[in-house]
PDB file of N, CA and C in Angstrom:
ATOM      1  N   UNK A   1       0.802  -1.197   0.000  1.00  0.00           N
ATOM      2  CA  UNK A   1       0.000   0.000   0.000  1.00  0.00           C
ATOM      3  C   UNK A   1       0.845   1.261   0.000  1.00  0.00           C
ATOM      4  N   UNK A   2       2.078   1.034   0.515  1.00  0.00           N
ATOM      5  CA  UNK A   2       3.277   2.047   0.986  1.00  0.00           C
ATOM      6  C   UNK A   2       3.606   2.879  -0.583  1.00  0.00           C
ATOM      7  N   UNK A   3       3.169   1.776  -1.830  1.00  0.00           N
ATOM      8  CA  UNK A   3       3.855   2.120  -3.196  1.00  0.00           C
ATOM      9  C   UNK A   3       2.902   3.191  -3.862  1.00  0.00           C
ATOM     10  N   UNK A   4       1.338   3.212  -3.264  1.00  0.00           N
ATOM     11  CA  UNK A   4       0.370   3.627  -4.048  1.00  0.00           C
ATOM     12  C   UNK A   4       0.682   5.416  -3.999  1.00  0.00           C
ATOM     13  N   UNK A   5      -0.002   5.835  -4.485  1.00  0.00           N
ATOM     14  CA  UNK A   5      -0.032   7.882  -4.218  1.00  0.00           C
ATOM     15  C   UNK A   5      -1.486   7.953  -3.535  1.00  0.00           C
ATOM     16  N   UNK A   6      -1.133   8.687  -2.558  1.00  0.00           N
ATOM     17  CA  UNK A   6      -2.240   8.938  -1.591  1.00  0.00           C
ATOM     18  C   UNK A   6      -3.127   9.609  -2.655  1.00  0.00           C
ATOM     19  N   UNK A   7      -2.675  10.595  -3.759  1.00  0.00           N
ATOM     20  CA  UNK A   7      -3.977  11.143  -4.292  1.00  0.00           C
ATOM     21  C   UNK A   7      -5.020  10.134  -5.017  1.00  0.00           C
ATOM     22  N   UNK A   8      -4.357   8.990  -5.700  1.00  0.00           N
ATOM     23  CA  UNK A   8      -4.711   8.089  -6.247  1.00  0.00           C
ATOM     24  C   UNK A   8      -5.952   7.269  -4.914  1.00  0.00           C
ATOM     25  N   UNK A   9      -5.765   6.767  -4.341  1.00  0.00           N
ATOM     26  CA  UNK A   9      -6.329   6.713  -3.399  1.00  0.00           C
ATOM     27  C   UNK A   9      -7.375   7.576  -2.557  1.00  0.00           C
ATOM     28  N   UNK A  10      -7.282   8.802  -3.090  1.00  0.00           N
ATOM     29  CA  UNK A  10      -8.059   9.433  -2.827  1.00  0.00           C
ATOM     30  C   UNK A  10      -9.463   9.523  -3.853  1.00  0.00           C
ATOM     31  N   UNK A  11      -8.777   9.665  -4.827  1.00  0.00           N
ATOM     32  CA  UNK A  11      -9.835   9.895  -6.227  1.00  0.00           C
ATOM     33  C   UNK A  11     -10.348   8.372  -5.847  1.00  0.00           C
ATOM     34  N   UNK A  12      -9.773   7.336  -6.108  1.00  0.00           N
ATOM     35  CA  UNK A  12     -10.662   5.959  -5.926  1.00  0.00           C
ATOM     36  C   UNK A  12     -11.389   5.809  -5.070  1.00  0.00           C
ATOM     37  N   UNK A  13     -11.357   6.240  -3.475  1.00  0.00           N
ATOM     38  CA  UNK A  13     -12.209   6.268  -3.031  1.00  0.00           C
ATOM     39  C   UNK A  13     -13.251   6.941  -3.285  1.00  0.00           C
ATOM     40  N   UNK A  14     -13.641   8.309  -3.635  1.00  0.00           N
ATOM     41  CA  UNK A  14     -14.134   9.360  -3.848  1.00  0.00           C
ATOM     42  C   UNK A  14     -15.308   8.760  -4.842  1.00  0.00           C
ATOM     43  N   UNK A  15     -14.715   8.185  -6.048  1.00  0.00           N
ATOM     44  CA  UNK A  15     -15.357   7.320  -6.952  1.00  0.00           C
ATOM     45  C   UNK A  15     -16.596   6.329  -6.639  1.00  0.00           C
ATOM     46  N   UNK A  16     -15.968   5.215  -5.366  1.00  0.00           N
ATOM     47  CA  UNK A  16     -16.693   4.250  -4.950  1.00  0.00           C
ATOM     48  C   UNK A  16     -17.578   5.192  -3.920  1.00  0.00           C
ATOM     49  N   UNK A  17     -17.296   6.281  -3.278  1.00  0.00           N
ATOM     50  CA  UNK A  17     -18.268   6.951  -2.671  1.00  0.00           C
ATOM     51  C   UNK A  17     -19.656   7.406  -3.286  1.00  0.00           C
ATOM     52  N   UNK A  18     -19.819   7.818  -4.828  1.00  0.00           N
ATOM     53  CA  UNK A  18     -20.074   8.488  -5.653  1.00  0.00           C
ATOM     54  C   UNK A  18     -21.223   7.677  -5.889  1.00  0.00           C
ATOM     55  N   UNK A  19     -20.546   6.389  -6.648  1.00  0.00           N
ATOM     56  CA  UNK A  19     -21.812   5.300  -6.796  1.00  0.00           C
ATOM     57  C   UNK A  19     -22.196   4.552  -5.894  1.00  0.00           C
ATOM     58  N   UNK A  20     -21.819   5.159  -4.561  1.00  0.00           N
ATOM     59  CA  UNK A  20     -22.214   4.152  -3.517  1.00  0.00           C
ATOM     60  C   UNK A  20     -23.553   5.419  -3.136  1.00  0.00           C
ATOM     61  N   UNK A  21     -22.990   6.791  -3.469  1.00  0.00           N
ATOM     62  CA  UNK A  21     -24.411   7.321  -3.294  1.00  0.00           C
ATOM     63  C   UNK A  21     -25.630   7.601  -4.242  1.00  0.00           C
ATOM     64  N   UNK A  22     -24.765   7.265  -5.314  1.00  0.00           N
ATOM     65  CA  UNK A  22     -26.334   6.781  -6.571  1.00  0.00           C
ATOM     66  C   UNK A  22     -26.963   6.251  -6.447  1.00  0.00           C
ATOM     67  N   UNK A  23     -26.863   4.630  -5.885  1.00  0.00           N
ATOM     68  CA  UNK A  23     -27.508   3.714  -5.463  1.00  0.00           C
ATOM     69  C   UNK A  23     -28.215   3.496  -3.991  1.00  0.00           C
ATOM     70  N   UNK A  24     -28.096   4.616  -3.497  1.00  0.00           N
ATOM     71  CA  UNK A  24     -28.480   4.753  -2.228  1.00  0.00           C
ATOM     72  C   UNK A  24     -30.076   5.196  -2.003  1.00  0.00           C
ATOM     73  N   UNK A  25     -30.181   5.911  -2.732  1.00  0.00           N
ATOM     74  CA  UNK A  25     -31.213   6.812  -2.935  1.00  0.00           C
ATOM     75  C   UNK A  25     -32.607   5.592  -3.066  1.00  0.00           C
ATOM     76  N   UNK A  26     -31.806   5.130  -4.325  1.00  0.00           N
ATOM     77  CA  UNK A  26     -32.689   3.619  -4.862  1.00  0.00           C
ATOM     78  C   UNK A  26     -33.384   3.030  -3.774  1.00  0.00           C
ATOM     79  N   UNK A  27     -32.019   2.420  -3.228  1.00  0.00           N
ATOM     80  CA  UNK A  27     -31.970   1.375  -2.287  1.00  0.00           C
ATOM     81  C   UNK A  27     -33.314   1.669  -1.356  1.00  0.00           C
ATOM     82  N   UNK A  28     -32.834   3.364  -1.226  1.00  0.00           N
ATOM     83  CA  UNK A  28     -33.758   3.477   0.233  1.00  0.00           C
ATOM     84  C   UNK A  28     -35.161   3.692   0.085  1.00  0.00           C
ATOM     85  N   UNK A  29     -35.375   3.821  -1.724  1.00  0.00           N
ATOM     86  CA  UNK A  29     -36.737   3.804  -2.048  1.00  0.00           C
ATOM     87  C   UNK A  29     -37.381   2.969  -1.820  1.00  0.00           C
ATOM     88  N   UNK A  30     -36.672   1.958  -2.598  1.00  0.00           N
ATOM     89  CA  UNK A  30     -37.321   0.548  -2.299  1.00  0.00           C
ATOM     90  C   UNK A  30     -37.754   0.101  -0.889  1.00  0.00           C
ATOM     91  N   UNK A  31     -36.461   0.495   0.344  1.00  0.00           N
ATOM     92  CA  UNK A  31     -36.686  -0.321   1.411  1.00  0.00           C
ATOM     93  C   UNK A  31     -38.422   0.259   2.139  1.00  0.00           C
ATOM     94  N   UNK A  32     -38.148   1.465   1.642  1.00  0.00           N
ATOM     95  CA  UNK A  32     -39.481   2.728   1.835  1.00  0.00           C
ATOM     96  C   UNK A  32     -40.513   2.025   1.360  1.00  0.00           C
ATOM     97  N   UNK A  33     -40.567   1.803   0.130  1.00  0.00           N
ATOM     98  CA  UNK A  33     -41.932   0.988  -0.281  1.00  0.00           C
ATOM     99  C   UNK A  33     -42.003  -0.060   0.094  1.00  0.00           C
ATOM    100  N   UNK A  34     -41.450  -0.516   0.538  1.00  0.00           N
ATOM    101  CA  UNK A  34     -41.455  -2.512   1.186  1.00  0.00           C
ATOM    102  C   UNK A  34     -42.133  -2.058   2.412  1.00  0.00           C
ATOM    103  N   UNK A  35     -41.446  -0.965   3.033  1.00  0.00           N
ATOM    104  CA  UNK A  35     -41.857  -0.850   4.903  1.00  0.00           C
ATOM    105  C   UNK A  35     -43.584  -0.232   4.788  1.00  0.00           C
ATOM    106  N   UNK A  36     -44.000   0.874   3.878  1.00  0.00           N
ATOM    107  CA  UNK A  36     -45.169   1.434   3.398  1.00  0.00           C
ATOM    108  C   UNK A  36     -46.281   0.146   3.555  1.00  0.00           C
ATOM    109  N   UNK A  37     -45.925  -0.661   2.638  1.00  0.00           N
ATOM    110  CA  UNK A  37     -46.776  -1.976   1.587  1.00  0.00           C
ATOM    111  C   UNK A  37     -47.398  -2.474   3.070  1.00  0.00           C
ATOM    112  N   UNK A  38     -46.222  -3.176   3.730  1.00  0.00           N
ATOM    113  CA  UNK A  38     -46.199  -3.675   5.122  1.00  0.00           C
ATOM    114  C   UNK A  38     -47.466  -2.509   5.623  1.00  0.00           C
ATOM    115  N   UNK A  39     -47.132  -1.488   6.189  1.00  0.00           N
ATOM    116  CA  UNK A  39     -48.124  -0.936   7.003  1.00  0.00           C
ATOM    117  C   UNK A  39     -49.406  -0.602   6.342  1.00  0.00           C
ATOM    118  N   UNK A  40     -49.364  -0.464   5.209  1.00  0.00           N
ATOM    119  CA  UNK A  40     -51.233  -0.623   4.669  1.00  0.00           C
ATOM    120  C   UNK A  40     -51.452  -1.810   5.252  1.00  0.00           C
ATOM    121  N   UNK A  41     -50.875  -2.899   4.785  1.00  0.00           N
ATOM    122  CA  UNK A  41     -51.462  -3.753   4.715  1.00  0.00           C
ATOM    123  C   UNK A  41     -52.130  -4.644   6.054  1.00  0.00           C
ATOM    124  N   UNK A  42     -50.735  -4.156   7.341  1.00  0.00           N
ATOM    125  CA  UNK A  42     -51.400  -3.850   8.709  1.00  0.00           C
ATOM    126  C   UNK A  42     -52.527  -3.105   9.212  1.00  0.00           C
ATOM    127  N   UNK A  43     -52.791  -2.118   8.473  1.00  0.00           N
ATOM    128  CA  UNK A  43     -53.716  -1.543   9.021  1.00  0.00           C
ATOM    129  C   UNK A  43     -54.921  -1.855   7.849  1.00  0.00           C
ATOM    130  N   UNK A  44     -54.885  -2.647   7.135  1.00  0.00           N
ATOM    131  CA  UNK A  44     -55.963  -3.395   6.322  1.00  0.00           C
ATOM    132  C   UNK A  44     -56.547  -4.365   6.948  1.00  0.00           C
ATOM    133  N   UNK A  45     -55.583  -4.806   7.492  1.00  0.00           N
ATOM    134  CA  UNK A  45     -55.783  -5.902   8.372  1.00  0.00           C
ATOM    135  C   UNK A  45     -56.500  -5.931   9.503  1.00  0.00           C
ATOM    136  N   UNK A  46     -56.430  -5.047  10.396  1.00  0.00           N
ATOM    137  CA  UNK A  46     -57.395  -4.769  11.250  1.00  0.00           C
ATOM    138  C   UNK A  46     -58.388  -4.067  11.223  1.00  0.00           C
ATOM    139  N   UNK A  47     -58.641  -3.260  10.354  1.00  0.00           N
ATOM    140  CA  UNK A  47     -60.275  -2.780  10.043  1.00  0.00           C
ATOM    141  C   UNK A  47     -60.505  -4.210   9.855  1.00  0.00           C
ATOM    142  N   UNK A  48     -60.150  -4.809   8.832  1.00  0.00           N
ATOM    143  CA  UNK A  48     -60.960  -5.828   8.639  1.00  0.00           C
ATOM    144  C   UNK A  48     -61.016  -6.807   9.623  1.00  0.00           C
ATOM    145  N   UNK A  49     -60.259  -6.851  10.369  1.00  0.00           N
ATOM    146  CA  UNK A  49     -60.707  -7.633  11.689  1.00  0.00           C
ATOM    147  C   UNK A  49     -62.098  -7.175  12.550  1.00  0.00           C
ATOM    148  N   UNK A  50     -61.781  -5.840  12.327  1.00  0.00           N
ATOM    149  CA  UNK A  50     -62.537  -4.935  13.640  1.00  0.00           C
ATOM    150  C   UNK A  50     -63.762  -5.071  12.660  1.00  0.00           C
ATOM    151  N   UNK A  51     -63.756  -4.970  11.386  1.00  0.00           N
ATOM    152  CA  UNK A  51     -65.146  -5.230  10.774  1.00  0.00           C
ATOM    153  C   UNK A  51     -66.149  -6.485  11.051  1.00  0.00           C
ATOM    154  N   UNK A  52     -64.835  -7.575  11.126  1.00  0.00           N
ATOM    155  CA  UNK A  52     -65.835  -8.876  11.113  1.00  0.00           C
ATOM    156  C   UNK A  52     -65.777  -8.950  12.662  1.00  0.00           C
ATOM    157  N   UNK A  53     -65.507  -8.887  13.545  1.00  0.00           N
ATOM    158  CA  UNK A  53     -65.899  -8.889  15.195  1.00  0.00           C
ATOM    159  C   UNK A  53     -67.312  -7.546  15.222  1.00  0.00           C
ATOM    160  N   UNK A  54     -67.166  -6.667  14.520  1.00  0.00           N
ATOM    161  CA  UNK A  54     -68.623  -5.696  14.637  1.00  0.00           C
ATOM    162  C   UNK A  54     -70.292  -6.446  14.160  1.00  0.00           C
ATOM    163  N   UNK A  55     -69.419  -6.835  12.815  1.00  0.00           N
ATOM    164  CA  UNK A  55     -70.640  -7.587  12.294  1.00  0.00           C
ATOM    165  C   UNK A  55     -71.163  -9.133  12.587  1.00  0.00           C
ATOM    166  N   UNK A  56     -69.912  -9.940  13.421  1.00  0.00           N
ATOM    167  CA  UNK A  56     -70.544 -11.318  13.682  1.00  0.00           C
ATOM    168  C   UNK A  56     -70.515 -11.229  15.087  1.00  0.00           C
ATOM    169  N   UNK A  57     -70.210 -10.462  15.819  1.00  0.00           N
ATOM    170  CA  UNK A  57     -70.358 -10.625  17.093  1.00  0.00           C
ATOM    171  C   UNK A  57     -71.113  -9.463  17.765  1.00  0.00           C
ATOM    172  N   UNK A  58     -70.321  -8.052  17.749  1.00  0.00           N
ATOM    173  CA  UNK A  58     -70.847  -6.910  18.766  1.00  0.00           C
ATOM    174  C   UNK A  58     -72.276  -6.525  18.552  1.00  0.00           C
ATOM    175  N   UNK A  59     -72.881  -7.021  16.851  1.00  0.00           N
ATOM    176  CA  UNK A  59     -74.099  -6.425  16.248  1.00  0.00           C
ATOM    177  C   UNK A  59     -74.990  -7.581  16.982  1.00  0.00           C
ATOM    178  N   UNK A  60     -74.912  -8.487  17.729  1.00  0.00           N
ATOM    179  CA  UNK A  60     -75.524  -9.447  18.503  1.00  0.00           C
ATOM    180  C   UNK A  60     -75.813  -9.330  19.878  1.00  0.00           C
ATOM    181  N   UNK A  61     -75.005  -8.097  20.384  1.00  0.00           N
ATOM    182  CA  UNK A  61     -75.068  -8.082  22.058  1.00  0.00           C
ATOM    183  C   UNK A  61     -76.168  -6.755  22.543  1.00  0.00           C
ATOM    184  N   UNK A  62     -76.787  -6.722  22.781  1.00  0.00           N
ATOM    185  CA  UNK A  62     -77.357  -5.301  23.361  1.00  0.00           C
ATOM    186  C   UNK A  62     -76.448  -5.100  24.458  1.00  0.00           C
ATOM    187  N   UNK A  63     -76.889  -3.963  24.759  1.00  0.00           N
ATOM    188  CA  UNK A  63     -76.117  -2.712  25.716  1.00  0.00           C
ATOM    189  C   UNK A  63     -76.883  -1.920  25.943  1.00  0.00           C
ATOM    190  N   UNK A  64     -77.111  -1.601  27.771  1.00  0.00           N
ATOM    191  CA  UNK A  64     -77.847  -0.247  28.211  1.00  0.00           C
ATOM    192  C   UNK A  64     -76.688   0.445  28.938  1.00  0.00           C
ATOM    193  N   UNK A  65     -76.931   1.628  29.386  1.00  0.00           N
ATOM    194  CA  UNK A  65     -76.221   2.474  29.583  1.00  0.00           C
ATOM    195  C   UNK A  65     -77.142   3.330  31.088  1.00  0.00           C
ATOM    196  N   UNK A  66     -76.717   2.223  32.156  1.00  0.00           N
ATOM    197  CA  UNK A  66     -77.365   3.177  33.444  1.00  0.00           C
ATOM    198  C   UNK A  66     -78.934   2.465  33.619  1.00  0.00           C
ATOM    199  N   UNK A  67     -78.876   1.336  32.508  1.00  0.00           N
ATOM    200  CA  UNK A  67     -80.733   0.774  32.851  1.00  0.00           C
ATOM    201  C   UNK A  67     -81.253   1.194  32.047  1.00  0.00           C
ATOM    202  N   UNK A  68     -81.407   2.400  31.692  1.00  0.00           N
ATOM    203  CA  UNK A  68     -82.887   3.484  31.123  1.00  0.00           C
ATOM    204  C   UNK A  68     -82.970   2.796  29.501  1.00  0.00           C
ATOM    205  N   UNK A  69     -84.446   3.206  29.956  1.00  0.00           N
ATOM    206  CA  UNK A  69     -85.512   2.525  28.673  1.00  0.00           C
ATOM    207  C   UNK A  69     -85.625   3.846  27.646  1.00  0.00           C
ATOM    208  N   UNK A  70     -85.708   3.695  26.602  1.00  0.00           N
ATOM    209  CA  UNK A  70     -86.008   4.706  25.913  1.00  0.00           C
ATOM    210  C   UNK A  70     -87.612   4.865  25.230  1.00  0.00           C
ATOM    211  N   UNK A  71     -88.391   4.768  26.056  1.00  0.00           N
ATOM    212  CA  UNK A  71     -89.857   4.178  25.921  1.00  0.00           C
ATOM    213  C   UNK A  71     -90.855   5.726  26.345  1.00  0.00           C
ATOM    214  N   UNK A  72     -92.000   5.513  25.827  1.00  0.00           N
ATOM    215  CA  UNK A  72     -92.924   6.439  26.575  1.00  0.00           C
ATOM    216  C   UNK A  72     -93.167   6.165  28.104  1.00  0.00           C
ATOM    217  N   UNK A  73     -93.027   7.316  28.817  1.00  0.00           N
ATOM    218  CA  UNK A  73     -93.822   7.483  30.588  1.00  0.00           C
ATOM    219  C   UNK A  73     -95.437   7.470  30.014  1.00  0.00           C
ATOM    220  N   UNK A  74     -95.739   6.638  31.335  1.00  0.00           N
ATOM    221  CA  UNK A  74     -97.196   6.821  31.709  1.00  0.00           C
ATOM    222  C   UNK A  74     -96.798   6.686  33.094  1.00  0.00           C
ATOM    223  N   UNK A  75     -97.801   7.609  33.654  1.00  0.00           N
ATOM    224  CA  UNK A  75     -98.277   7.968  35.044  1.00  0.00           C
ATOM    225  C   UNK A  75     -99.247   7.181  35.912  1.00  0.00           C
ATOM    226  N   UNK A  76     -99.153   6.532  36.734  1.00  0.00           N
ATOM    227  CA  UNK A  76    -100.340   5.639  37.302  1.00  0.00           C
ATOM    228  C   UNK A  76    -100.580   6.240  38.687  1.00  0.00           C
ATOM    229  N   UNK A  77    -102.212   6.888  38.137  1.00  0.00           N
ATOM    230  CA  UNK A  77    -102.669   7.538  39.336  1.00  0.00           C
ATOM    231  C   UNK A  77    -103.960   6.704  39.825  1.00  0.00           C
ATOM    232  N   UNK A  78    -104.337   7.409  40.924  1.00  0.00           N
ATOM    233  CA  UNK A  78    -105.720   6.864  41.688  1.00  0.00           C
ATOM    234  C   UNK A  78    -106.977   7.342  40.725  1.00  0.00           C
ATOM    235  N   UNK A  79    -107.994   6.418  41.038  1.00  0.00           N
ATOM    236  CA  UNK A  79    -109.236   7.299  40.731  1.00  0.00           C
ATOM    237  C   UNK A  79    -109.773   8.552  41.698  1.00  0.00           C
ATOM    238  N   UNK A  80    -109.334   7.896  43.247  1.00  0.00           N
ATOM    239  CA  UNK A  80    -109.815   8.990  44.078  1.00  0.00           C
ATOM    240  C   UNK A  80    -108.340   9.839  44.623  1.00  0.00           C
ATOM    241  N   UNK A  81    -109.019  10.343  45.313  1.00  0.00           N
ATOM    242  CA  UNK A  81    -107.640  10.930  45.868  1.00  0.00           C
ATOM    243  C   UNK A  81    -107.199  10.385  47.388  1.00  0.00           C
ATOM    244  N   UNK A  82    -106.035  10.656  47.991  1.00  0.00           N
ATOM    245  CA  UNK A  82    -106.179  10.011  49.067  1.00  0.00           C
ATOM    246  C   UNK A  82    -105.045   8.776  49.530  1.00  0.00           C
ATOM    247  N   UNK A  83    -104.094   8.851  50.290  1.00  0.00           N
ATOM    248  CA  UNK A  83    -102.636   7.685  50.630  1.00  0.00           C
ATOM    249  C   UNK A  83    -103.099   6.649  50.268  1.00  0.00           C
ATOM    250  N   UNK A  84    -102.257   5.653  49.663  1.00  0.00           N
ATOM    251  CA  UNK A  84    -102.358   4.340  49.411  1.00  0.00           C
ATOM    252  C   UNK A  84    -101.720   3.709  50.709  1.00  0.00           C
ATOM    253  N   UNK A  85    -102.802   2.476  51.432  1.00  0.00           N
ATOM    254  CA  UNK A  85    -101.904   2.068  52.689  1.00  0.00           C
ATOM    255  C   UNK A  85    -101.326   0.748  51.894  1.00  0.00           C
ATOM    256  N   UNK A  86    -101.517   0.056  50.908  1.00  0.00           N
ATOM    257  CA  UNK A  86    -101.243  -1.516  50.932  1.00  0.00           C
ATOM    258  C   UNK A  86    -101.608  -1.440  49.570  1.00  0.00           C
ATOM    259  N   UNK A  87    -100.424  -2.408  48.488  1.00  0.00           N
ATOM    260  CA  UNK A  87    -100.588  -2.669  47.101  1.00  0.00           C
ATOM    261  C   UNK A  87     -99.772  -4.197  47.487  1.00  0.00           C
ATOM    262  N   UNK A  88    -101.505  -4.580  46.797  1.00  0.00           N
ATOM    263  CA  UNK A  88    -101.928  -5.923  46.452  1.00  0.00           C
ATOM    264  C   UNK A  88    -101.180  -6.517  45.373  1.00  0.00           C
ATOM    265  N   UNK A  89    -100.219  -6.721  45.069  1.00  0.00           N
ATOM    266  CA  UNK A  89     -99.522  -7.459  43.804  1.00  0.00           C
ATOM    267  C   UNK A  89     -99.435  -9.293  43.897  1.00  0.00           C
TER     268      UNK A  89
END
């Protein structure tokens, strides 16, 4: 190595630097679209999970919230007026 010229060595490296950064760019496109593809396709993946657990399962369960009915009130009063001592059920 002692025989070479450092400038020589310099330019050659410089060179392999050159097309090592042409191809870089590429490289990192690609690795970009590989990693992209991957995450659609993760997150394809679970809507469609979360779709089929909505539609074969959660669309099957009712749920209240605190009890309450969402129904019409009616009022149940006396004919006369006057305390109720005792209901007969």
């Amino acid at each position: 190595m002692a025989e070479r010229d450092p400038k020589e060595l310099h330019q050659a490296y410089s060179l392999e630097t050159i097309e090592t950064d042409e191809q870089q760019p590429e490289a990192a496109k690609a690795k970009r679209k590989k990693l992209f593809t991957g995450f659609a396709a993760g997150i394809a993946l679970i809507g469609g999970s979360y779709y089929a657990y909505d539609v074969l399962v959660a669309s099957k369960h009712a749920a209240t919230d605190n009890a309450y009915v969402g129904a019409d009130v009616a009022q149940v009063t006396p004919l006369i007026g006057g305390p109720v001592r005792e209901v007969l059920v």
